[in-house]
Structures are given as C-alpha cells and as structure tokens.
PDB file of N, CA and C in Angstrom:
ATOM      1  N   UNK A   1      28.099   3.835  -9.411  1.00  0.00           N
ATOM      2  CA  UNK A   1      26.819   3.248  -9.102  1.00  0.00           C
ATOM      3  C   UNK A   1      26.714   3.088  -7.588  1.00  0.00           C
ATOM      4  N   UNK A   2      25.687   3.112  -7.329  1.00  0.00           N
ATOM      5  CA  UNK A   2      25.445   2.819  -5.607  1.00  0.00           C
ATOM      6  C   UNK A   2      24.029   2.528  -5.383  1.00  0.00           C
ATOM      7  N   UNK A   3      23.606   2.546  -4.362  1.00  0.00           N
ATOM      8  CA  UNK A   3      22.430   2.185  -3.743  1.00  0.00           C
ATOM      9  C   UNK A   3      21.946   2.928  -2.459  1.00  0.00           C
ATOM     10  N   UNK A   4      20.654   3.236  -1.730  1.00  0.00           N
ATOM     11  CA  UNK A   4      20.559   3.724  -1.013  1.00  0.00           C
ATOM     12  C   UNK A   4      19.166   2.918  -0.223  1.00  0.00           C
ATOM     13  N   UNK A   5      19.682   2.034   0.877  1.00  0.00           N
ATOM     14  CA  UNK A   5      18.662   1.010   1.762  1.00  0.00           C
ATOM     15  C   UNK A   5      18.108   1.956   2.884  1.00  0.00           C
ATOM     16  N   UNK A   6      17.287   1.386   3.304  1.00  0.00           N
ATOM     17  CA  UNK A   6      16.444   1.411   4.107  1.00  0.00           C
ATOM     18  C   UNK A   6      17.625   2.081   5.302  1.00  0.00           C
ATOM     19  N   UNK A   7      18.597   0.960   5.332  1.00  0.00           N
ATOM     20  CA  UNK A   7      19.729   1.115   6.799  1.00  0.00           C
ATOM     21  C   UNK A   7      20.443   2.694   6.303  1.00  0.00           C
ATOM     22  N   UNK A   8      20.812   2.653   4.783  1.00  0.00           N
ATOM     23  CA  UNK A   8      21.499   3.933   4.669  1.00  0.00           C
ATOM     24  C   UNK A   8      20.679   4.922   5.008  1.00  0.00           C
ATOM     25  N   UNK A   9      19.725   5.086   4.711  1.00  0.00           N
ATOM     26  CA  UNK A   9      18.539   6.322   5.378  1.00  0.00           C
ATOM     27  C   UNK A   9      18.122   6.667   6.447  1.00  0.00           C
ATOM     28  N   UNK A  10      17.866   5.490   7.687  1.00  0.00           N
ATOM     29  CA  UNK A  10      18.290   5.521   8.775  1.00  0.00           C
ATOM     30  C   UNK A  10      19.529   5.931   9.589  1.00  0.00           C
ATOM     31  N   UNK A  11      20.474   5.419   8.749  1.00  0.00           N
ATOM     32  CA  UNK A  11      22.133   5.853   9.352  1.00  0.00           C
ATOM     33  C   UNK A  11      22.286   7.502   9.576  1.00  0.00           C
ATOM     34  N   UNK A  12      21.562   7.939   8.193  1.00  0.00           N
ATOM     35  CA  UNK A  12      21.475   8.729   7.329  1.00  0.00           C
ATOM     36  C   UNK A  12      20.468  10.149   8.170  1.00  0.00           C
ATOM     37  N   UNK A  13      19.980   9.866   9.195  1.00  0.00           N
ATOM     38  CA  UNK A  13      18.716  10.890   9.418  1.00  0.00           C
ATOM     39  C   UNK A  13      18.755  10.651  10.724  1.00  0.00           C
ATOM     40  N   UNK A  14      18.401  11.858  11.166  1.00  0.00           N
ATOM     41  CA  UNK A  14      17.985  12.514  12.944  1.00  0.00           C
ATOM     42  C   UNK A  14      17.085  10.997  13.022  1.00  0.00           C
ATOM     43  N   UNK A  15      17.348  11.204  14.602  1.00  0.00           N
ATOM     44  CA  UNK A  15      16.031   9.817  15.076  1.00  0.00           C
ATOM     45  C   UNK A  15      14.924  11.144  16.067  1.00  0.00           C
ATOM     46  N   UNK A  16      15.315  12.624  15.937  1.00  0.00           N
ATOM     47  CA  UNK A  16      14.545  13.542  16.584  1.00  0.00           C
ATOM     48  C   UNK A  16      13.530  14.116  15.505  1.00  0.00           C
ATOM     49  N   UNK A  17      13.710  13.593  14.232  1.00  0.00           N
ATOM     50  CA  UNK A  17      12.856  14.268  13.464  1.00  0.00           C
ATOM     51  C   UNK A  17      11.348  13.576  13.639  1.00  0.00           C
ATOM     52  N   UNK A  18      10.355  14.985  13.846  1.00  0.00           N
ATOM     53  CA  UNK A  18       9.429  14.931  13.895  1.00  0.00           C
ATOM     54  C   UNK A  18       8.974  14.941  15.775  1.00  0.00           C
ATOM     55  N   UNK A  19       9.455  15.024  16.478  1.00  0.00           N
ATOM     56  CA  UNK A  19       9.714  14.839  17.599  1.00  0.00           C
ATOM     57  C   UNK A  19       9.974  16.261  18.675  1.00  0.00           C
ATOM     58  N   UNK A  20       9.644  16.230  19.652  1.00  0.00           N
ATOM     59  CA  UNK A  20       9.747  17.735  20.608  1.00  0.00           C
ATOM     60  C   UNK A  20      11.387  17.672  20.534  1.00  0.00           C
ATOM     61  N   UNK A  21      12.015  16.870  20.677  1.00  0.00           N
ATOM     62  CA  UNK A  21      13.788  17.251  20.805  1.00  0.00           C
ATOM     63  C   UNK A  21      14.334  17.540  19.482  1.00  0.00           C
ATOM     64  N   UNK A  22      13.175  17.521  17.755  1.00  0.00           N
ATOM     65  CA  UNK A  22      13.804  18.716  16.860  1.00  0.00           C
ATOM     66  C   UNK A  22      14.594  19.290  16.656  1.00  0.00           C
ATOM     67  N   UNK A  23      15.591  19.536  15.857  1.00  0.00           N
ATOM     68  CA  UNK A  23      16.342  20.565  16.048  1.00  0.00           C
ATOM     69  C   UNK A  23      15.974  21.394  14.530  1.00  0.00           C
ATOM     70  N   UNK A  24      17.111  22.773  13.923  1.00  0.00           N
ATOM     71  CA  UNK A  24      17.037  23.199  12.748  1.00  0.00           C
ATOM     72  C   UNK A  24      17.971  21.977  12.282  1.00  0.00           C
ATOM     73  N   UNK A  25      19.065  21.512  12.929  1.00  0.00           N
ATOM     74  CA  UNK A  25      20.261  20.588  12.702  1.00  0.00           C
ATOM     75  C   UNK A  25      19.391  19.339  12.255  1.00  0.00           C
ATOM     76  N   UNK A  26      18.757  18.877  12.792  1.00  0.00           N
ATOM     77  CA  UNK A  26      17.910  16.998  12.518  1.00  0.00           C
ATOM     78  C   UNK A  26      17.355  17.075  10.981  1.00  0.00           C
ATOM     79  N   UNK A  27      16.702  18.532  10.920  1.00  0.00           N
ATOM     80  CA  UNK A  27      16.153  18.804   9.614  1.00  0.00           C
ATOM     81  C   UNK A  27      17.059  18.838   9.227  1.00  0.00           C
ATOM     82  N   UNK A  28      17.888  19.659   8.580  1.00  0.00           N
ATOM     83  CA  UNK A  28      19.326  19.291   7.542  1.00  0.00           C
ATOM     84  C   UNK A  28      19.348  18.097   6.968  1.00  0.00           C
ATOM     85  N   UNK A  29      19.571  17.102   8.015  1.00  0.00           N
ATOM     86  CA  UNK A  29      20.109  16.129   7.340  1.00  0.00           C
ATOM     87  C   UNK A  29      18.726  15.364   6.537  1.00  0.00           C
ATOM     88  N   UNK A  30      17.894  16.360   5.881  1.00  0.00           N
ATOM     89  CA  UNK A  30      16.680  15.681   5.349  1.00  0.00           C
ATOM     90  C   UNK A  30      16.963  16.433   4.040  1.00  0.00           C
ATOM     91  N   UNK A  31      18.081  17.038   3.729  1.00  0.00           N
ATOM     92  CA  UNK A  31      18.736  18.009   2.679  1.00  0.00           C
ATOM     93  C   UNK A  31      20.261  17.336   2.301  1.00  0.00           C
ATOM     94  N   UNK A  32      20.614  16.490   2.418  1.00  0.00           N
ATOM     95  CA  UNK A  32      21.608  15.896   2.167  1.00  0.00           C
ATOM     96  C   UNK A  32      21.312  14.880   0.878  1.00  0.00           C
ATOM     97  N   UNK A  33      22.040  14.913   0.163  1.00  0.00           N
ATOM     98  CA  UNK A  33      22.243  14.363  -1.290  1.00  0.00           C
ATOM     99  C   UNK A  33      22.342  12.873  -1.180  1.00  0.00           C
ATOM    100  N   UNK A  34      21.745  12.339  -2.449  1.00  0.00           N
ATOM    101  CA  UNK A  34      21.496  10.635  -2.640  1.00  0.00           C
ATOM    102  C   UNK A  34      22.909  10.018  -2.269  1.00  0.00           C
ATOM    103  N   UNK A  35      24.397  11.024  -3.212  1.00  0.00           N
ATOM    104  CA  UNK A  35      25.492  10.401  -3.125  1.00  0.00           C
ATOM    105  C   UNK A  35      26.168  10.482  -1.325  1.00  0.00           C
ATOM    106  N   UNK A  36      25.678  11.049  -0.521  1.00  0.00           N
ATOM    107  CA  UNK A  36      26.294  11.253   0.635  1.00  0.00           C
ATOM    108  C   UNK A  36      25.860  10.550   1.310  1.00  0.00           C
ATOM    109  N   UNK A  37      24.931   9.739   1.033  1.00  0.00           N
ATOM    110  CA  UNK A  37      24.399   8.275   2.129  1.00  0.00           C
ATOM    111  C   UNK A  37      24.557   6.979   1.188  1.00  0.00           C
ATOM    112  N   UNK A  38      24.575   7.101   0.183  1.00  0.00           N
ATOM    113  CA  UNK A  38      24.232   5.757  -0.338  1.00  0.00           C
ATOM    114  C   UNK A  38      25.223   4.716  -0.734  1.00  0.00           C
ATOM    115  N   UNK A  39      25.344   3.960  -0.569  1.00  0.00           N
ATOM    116  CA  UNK A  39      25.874   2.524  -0.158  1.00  0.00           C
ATOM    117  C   UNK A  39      27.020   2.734  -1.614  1.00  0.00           C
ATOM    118  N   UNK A  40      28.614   2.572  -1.930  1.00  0.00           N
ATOM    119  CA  UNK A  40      29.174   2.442  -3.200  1.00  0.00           C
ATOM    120  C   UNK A  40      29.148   0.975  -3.171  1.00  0.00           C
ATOM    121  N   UNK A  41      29.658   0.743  -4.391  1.00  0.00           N
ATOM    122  CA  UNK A  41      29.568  -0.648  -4.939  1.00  0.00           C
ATOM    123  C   UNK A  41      29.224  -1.368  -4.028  1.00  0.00           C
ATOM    124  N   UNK A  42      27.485  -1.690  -4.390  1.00  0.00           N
ATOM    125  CA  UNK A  42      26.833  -2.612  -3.800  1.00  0.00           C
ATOM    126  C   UNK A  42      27.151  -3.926  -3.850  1.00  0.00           C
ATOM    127  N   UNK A  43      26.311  -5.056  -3.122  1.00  0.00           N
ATOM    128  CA  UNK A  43      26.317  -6.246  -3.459  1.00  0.00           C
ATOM    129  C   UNK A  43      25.380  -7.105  -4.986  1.00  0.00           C
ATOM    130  N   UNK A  44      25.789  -7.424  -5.714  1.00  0.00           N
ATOM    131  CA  UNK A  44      25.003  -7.099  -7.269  1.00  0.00           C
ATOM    132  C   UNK A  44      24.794  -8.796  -7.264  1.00  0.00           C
ATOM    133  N   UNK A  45      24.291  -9.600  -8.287  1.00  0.00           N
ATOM    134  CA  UNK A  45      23.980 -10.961  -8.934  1.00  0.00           C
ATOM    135  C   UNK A  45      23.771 -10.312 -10.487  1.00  0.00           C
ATOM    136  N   UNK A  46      24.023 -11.321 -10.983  1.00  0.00           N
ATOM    137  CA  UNK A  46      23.917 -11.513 -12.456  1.00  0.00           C
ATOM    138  C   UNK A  46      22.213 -11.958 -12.610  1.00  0.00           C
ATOM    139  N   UNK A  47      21.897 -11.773 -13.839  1.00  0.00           N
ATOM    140  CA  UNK A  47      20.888 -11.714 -14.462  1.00  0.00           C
ATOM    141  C   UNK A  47      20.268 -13.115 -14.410  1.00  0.00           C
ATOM    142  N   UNK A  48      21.666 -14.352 -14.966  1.00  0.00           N
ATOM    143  CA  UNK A  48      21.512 -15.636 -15.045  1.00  0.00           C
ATOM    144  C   UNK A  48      21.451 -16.446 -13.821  1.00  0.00           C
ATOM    145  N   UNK A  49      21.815 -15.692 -12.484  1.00  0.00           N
ATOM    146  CA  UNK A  49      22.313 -16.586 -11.336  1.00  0.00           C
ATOM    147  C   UNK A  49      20.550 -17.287 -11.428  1.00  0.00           C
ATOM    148  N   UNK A  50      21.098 -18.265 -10.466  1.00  0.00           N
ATOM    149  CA  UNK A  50      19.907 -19.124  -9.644  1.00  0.00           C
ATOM    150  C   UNK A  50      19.306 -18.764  -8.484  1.00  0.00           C
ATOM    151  N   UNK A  51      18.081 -18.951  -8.505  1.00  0.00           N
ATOM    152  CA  UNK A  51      17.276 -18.959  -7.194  1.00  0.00           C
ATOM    153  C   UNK A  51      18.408 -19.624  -6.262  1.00  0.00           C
ATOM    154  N   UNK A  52      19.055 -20.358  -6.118  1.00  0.00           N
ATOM    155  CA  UNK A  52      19.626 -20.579  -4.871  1.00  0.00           C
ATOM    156  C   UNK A  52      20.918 -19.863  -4.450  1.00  0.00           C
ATOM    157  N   UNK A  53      21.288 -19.084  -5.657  1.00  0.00           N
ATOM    158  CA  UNK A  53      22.546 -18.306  -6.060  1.00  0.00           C
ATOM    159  C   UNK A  53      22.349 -17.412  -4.801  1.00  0.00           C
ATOM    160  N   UNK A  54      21.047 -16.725  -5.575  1.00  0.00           N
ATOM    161  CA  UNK A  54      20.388 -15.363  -4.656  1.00  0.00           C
ATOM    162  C   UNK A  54      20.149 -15.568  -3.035  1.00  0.00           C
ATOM    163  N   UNK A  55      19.782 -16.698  -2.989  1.00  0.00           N
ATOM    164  CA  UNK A  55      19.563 -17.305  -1.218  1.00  0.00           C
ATOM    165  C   UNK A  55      21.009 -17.234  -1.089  1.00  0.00           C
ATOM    166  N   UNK A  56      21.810 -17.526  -1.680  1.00  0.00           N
ATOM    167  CA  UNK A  56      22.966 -17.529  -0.884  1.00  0.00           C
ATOM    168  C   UNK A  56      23.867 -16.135  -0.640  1.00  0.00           C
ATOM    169  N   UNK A  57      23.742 -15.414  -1.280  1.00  0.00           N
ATOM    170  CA  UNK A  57      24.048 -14.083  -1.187  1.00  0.00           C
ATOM    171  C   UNK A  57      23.642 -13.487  -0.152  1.00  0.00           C
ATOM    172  N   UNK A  58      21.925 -13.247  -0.045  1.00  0.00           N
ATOM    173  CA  UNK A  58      21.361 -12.917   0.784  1.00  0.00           C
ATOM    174  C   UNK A  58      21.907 -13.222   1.712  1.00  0.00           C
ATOM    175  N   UNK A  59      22.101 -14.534   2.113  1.00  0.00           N
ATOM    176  CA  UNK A  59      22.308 -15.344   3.664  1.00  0.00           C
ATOM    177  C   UNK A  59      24.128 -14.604   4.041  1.00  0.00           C
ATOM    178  N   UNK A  60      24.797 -14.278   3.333  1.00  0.00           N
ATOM    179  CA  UNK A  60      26.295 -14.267   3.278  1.00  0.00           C
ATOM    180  C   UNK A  60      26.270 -12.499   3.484  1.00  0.00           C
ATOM    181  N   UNK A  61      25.729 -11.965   2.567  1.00  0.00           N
ATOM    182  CA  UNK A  61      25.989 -10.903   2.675  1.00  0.00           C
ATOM    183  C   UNK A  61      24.823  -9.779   3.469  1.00  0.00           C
ATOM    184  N   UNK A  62      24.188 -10.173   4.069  1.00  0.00           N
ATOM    185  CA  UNK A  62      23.078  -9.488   5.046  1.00  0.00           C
ATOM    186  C   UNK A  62      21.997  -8.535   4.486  1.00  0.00           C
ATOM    187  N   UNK A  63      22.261  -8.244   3.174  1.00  0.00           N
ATOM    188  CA  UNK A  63      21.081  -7.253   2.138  1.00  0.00           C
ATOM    189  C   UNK A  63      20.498  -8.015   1.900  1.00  0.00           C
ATOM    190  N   UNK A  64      19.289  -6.411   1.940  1.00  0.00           N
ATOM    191  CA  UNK A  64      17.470  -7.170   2.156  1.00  0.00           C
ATOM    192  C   UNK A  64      17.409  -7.022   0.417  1.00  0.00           C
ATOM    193  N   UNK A  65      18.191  -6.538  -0.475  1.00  0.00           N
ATOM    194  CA  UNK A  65      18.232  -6.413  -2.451  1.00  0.00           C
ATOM    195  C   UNK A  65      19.321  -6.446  -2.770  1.00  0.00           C
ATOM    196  N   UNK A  66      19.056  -6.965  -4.284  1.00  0.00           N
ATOM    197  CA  UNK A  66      20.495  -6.936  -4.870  1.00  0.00           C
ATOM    198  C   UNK A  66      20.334  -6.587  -6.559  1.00  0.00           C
ATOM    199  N   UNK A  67      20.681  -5.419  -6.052  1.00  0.00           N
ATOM    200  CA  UNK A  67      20.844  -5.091  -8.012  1.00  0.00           C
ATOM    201  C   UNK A  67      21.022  -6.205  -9.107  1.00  0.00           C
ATOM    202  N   UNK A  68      20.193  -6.352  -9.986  1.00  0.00           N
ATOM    203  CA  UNK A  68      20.453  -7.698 -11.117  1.00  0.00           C
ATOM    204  C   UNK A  68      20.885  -6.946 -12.328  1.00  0.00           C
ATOM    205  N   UNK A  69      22.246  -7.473 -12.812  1.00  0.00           N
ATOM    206  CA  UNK A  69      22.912  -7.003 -13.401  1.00  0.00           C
ATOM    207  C   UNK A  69      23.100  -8.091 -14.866  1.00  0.00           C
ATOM    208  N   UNK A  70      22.704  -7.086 -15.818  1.00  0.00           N
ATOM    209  CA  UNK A  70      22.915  -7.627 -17.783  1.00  0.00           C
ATOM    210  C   UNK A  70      24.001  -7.806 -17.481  1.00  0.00           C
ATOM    211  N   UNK A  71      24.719  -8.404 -19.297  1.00  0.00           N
ATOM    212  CA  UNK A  71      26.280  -8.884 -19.351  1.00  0.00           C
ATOM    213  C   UNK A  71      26.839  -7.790 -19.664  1.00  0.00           C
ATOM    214  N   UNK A  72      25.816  -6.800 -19.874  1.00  0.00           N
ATOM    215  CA  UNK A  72      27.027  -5.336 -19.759  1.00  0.00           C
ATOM    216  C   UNK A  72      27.055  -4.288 -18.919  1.00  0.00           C
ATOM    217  N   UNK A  73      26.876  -4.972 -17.635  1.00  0.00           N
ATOM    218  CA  UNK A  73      27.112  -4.513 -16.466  1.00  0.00           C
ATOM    219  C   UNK A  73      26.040  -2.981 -16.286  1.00  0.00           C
ATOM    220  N   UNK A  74      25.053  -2.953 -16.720  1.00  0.00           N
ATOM    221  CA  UNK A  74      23.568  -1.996 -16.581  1.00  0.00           C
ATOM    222  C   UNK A  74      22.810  -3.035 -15.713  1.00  0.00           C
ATOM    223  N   UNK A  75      22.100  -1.867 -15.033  1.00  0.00           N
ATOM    224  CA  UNK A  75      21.062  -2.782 -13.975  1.00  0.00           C
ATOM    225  C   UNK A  75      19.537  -3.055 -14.871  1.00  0.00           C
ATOM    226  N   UNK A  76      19.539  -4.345 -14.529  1.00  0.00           N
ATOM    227  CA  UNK A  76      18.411  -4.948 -15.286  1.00  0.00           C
ATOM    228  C   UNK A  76      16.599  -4.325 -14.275  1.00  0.00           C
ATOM    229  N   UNK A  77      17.457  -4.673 -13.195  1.00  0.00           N
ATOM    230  CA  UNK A  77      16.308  -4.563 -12.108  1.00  0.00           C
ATOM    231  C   UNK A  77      16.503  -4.859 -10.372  1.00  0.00           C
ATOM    232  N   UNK A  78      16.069  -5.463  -9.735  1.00  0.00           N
ATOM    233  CA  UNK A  78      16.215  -5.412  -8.285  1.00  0.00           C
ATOM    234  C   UNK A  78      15.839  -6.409  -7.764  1.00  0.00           C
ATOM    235  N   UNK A  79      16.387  -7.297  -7.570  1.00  0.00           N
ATOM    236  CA  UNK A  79      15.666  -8.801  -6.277  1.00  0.00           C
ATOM    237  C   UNK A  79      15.969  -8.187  -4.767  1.00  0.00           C
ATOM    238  N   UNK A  80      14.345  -8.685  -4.349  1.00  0.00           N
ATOM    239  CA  UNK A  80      14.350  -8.395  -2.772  1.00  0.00           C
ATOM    240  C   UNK A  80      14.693  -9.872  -2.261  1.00  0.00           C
ATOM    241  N   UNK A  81      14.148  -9.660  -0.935  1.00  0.00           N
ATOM    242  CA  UNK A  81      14.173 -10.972  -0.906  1.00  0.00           C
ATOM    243  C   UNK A  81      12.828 -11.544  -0.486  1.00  0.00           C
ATOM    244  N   UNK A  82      11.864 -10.340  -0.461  1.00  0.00           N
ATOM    245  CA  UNK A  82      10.859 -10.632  -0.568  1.00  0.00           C
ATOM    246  C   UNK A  82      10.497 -11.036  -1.825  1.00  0.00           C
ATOM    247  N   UNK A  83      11.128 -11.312  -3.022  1.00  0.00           N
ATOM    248  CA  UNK A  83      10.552 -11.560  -4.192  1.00  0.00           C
ATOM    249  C   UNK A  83      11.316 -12.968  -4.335  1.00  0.00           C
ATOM    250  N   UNK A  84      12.062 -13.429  -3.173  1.00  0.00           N
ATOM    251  CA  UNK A  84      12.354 -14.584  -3.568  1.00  0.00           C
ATOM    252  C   UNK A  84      11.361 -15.459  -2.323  1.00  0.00           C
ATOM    253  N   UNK A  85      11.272 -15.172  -1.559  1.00  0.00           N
ATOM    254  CA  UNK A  85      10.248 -15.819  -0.515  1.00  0.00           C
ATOM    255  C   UNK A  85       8.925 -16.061  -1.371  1.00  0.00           C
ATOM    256  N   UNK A  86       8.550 -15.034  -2.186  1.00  0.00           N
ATOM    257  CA  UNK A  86       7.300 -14.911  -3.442  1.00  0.00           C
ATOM    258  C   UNK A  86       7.690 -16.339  -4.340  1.00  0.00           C
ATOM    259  N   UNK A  87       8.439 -16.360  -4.727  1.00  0.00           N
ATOM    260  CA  UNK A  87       9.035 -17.446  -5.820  1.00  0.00           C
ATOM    261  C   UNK A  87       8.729 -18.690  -5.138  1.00  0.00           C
ATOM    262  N   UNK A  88       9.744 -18.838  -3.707  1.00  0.00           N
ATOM    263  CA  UNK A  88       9.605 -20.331  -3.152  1.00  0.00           C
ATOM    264  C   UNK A  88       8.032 -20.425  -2.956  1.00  0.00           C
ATOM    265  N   UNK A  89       7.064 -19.724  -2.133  1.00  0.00           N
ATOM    266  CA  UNK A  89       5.660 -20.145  -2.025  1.00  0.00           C
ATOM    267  C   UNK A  89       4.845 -20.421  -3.322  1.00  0.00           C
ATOM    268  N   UNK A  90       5.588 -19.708  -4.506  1.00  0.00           N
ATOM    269  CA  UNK A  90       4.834 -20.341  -5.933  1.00  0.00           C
ATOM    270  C   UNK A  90       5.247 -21.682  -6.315  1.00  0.00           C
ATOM    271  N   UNK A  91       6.183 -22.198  -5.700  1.00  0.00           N
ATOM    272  CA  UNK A  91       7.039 -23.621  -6.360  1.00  0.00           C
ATOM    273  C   UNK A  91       6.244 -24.057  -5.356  1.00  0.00           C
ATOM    274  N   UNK A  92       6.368 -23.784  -4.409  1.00  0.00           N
ATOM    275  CA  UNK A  92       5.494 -24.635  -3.251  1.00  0.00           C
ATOM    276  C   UNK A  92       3.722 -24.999  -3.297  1.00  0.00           C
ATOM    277  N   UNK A  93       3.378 -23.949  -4.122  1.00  0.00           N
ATOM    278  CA  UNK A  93       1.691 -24.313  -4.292  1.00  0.00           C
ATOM    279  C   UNK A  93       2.166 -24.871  -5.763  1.00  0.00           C
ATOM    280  N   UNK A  94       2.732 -24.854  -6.758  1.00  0.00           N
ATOM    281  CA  UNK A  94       2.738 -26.133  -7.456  1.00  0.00           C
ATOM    282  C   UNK A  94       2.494 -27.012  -7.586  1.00  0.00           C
ATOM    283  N   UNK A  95       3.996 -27.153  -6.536  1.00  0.00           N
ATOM    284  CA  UNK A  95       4.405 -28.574  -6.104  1.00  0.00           C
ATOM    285  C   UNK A  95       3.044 -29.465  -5.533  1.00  0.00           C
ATOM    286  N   UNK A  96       2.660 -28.899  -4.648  1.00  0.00           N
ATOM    287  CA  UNK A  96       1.235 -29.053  -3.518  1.00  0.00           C
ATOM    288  C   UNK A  96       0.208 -29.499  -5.025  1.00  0.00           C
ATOM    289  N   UNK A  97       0.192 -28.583  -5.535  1.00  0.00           N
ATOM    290  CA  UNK A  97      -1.296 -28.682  -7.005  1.00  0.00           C
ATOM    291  C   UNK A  97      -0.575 -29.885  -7.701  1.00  0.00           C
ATOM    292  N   UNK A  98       0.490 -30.265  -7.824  1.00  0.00           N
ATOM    293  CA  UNK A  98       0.721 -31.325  -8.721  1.00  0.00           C
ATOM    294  C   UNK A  98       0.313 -32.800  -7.781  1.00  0.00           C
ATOM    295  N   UNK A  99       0.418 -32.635  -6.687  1.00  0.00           N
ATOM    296  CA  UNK A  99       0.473 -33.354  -5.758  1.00  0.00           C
ATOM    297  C   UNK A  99      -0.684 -34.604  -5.646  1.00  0.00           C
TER     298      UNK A  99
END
C-alpha cells in the first residue's frame, strides 16, 4: 500500500516543465509509474480514532491526509485536514446556535 501527496509529485517532476528550459528529460519524468514516487507505508488512523486523535497525528507527523483504516486493515477512506478544520467550524456554529 502507499500513497502519492502533493510533496511526492513535486519531488517527483521537472520544475522546467512547461517552461523555455524544457527538456525531452523533464518530460519523462511525467511517464514514471504511481509505485516510483509514492510514499510506502504511509501514516494511517483507525476508523474509531478521535477528532483529537487525528489533530494529533497531523501536528506530529506533518501530513496534509491520512488513510482511515477498517479493523481489517482496507482503507475505509481519507481524512484531510481540511476535513477536520470542516468538523471544528461545524462544532463551532453549534456550539454558537446553542448559545
């Protein structure tokens, strides 16, 4: 299993592509395979963790996602962390509406 971010694709690719300093070489590497850039055993969370689980991961381990993983180790789906910033502003207009 692996992953392939934003940073691996960048790492991953000419910074001349598209650009007068071009090469046939910059293109190539726009022909290189998912497994030759992409991240092995990612940083993962469980299915059950907590909203604060996930903040803390994030904060510890520097990824902008984290594979969410069933109890039999298949990916359920993907937390950004834009989908947790989404979460806190919904607790937060709640909170505010209960107010």
């Amino acid at each position: 299993m692996g992953v392939v971010s934003d940073t691996d694709f960048l790492e991953a690719t000419s910074p001349n592509i598209g650009r007068a300093a071009e090469t046939t070489r910059d293109l190539a590497t726009l022909n290189k395979r998912v497994h030759q850039i992409m991240t092995r055993h990612p940083e993962t969370i469980r299915r059950e963790a907590t909203l604060a689980e996930a903040i803390r991961r994030f904060d510890e381990s520097g990824v902008s996602f984290l594979p969410v993983l069933n109890d039999d180790e298949t990916v359920a789906g993907v937390l950004s962390w834009r989908d947790v910033i989404r979460a806190l502003a919904r607790a937060a207009e709640d909170g505010e509406a209960r107010a």
